[in-house]
PDB file of N, CA and C in Angstrom:
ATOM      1  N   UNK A   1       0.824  -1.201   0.000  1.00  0.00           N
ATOM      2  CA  UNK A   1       0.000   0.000   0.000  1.00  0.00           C
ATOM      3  C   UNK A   1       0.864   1.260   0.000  1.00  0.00           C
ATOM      4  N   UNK A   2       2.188   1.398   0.899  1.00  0.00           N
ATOM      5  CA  UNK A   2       3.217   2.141   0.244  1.00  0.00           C
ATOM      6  C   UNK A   2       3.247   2.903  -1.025  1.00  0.00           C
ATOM      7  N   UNK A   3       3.461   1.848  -1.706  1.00  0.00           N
ATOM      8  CA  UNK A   3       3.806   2.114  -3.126  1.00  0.00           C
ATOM      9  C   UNK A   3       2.763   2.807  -3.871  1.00  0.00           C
ATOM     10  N   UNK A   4       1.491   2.228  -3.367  1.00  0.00           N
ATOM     11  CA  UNK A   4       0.246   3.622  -4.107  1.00  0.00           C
ATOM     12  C   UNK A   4      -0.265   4.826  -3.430  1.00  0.00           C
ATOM     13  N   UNK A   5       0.643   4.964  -2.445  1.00  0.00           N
ATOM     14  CA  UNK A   5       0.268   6.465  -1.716  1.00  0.00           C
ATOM     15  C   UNK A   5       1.480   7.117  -2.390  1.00  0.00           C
ATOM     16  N   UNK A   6       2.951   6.918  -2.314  1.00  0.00           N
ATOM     17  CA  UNK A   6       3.962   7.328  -3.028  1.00  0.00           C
ATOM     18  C   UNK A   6       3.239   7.750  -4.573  1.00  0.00           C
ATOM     19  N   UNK A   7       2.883   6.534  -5.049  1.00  0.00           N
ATOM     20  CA  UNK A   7       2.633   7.272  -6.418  1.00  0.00           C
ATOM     21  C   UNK A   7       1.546   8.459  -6.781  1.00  0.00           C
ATOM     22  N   UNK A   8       0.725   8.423  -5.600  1.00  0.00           N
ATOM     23  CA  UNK A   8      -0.435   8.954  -5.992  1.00  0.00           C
ATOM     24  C   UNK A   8      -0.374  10.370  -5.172  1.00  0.00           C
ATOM     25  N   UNK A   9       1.137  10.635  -4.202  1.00  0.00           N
ATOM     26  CA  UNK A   9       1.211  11.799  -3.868  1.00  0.00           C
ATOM     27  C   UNK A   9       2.934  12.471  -4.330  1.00  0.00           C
ATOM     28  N   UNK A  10       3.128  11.820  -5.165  1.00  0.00           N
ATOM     29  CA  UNK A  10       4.731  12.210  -5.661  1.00  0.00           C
ATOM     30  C   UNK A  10       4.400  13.305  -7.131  1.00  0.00           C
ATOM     31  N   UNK A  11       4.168  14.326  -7.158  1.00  0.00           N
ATOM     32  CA  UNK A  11       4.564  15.326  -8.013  1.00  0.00           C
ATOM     33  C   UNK A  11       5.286  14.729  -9.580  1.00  0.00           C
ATOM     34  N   UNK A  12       6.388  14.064  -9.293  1.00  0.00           N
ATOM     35  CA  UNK A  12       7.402  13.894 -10.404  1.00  0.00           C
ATOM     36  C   UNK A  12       6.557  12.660 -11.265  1.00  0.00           C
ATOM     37  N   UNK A  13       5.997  11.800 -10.576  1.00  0.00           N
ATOM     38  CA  UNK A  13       5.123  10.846 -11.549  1.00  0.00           C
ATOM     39  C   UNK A  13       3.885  11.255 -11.651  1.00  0.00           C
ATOM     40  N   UNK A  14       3.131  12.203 -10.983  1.00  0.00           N
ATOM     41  CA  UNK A  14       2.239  12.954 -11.503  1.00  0.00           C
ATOM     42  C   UNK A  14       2.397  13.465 -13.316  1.00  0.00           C
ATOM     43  N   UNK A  15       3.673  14.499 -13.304  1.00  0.00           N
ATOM     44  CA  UNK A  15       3.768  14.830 -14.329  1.00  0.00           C
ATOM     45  C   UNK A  15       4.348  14.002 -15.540  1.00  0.00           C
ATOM     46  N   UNK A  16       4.737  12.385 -15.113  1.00  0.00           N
ATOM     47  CA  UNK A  16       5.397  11.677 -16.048  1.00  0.00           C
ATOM     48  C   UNK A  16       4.374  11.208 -16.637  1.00  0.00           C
ATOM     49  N   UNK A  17       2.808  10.896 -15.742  1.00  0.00           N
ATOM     50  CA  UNK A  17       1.557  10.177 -16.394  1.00  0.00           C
ATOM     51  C   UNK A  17       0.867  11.144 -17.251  1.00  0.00           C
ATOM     52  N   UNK A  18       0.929  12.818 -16.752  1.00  0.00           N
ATOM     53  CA  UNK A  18       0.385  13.917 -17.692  1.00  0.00           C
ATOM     54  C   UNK A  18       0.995  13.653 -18.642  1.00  0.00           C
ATOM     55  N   UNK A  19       2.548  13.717 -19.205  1.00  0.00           N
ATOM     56  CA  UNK A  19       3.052  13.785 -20.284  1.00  0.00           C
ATOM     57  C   UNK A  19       3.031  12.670 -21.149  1.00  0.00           C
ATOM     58  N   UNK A  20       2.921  11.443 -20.585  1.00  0.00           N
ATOM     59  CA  UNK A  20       2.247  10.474 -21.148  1.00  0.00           C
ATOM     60  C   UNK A  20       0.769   9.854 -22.197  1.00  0.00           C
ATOM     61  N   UNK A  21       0.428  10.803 -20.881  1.00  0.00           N
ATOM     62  CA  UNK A  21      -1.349  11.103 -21.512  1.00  0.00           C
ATOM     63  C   UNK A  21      -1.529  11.813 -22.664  1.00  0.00           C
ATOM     64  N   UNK A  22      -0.779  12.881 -22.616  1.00  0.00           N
ATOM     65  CA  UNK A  22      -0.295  13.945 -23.596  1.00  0.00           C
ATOM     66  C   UNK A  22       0.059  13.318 -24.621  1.00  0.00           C
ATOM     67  N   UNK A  23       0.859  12.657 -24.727  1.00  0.00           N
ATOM     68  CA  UNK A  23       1.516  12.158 -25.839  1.00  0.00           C
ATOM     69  C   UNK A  23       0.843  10.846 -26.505  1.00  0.00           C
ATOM     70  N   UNK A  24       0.307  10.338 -26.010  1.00  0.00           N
ATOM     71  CA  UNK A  24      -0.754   9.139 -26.664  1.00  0.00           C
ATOM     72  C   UNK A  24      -2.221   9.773 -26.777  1.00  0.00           C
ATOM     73  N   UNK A  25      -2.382  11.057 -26.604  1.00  0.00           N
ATOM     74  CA  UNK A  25      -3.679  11.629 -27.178  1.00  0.00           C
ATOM     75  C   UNK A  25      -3.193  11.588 -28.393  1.00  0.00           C
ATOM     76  N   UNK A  26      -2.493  12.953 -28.575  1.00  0.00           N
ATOM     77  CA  UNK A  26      -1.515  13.369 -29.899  1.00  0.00           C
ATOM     78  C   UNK A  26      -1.609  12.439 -30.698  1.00  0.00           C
ATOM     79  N   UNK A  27      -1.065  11.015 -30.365  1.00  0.00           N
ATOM     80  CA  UNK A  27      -0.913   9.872 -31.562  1.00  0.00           C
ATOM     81  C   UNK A  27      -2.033   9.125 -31.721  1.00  0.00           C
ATOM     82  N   UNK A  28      -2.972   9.340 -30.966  1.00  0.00           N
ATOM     83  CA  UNK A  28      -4.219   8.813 -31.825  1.00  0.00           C
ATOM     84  C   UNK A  28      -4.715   9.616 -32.256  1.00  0.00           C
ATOM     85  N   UNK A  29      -4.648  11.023 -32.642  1.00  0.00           N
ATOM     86  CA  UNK A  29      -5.084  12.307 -32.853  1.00  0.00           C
ATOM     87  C   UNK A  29      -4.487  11.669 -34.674  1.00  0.00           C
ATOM     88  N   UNK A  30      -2.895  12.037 -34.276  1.00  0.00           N
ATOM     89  CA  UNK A  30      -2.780  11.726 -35.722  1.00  0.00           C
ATOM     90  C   UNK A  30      -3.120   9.934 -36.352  1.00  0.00           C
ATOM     91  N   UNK A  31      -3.087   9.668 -36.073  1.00  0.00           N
ATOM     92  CA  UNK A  31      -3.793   8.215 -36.289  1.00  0.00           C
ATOM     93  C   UNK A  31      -5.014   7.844 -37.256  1.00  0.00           C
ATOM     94  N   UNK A  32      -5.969   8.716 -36.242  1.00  0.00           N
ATOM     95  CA  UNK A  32      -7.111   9.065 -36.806  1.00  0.00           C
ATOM     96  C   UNK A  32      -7.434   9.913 -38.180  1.00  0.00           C
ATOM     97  N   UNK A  33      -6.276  10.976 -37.894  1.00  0.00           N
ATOM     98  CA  UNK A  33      -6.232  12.260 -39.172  1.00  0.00           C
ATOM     99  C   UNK A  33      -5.478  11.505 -40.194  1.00  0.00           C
ATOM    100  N   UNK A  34      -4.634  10.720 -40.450  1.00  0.00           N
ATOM    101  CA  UNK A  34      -4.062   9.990 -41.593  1.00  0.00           C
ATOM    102  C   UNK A  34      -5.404   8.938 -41.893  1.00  0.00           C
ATOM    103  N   UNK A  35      -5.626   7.996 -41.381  1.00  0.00           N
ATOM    104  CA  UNK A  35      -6.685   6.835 -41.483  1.00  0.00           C
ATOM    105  C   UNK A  35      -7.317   7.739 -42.070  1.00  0.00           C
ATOM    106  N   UNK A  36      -8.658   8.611 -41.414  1.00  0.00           N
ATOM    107  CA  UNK A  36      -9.595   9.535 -42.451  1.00  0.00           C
ATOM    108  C   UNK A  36      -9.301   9.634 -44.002  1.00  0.00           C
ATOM    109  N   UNK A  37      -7.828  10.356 -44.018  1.00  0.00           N
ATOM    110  CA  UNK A  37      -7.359  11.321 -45.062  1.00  0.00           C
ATOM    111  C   UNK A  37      -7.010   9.676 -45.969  1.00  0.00           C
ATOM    112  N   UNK A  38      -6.445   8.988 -45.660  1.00  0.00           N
ATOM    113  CA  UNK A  38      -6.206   8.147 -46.749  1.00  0.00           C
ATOM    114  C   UNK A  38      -7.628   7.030 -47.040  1.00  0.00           C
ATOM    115  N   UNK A  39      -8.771   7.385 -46.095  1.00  0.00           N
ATOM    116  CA  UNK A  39      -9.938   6.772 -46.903  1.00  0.00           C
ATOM    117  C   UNK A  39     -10.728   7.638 -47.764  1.00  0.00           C
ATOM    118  N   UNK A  40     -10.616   8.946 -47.201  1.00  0.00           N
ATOM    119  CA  UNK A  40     -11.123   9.732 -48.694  1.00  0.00           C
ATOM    120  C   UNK A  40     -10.349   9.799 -49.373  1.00  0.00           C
ATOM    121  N   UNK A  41      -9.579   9.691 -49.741  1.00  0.00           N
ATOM    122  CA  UNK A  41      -8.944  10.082 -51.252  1.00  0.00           C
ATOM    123  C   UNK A  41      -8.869   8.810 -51.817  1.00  0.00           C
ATOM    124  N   UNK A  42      -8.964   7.574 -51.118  1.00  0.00           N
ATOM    125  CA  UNK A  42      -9.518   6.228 -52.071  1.00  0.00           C
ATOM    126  C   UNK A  42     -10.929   6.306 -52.973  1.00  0.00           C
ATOM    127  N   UNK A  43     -11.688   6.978 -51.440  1.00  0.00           N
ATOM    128  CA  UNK A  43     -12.804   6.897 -52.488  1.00  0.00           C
ATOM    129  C   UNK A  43     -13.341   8.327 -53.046  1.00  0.00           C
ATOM    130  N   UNK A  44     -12.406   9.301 -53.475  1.00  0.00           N
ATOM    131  CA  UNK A  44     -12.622   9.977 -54.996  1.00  0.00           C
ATOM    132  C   UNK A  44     -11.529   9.306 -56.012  1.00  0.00           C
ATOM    133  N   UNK A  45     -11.027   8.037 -55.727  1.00  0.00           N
ATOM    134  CA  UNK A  45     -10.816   7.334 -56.777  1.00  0.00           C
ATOM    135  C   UNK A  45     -11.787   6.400 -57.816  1.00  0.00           C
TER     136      UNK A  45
END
């Protein structure tokens, strides 16, 4: 139980899970925006 009060009151892994979060929004962000973009332009083929 240690170990999840540490994590859940330590600052420095606070901001390692924000930047995390951050960064796997972003890539399903673009993920999504390529997938889209390369199914329309199949189909105005």
């Amino acid at each position: 139980m240690n170990l999840l009060s540490m994590i859940a009151n330590d600052p420095v892994v606070m901001f390692s899970f924000g930047g995390l979060a951050i960064l796997l929004a972003i890539s399903a962000y673009y993920v999504y925006y390529f997938l889209k973009h390369i199914q329309d332009d199949s189909k105005g083929r």
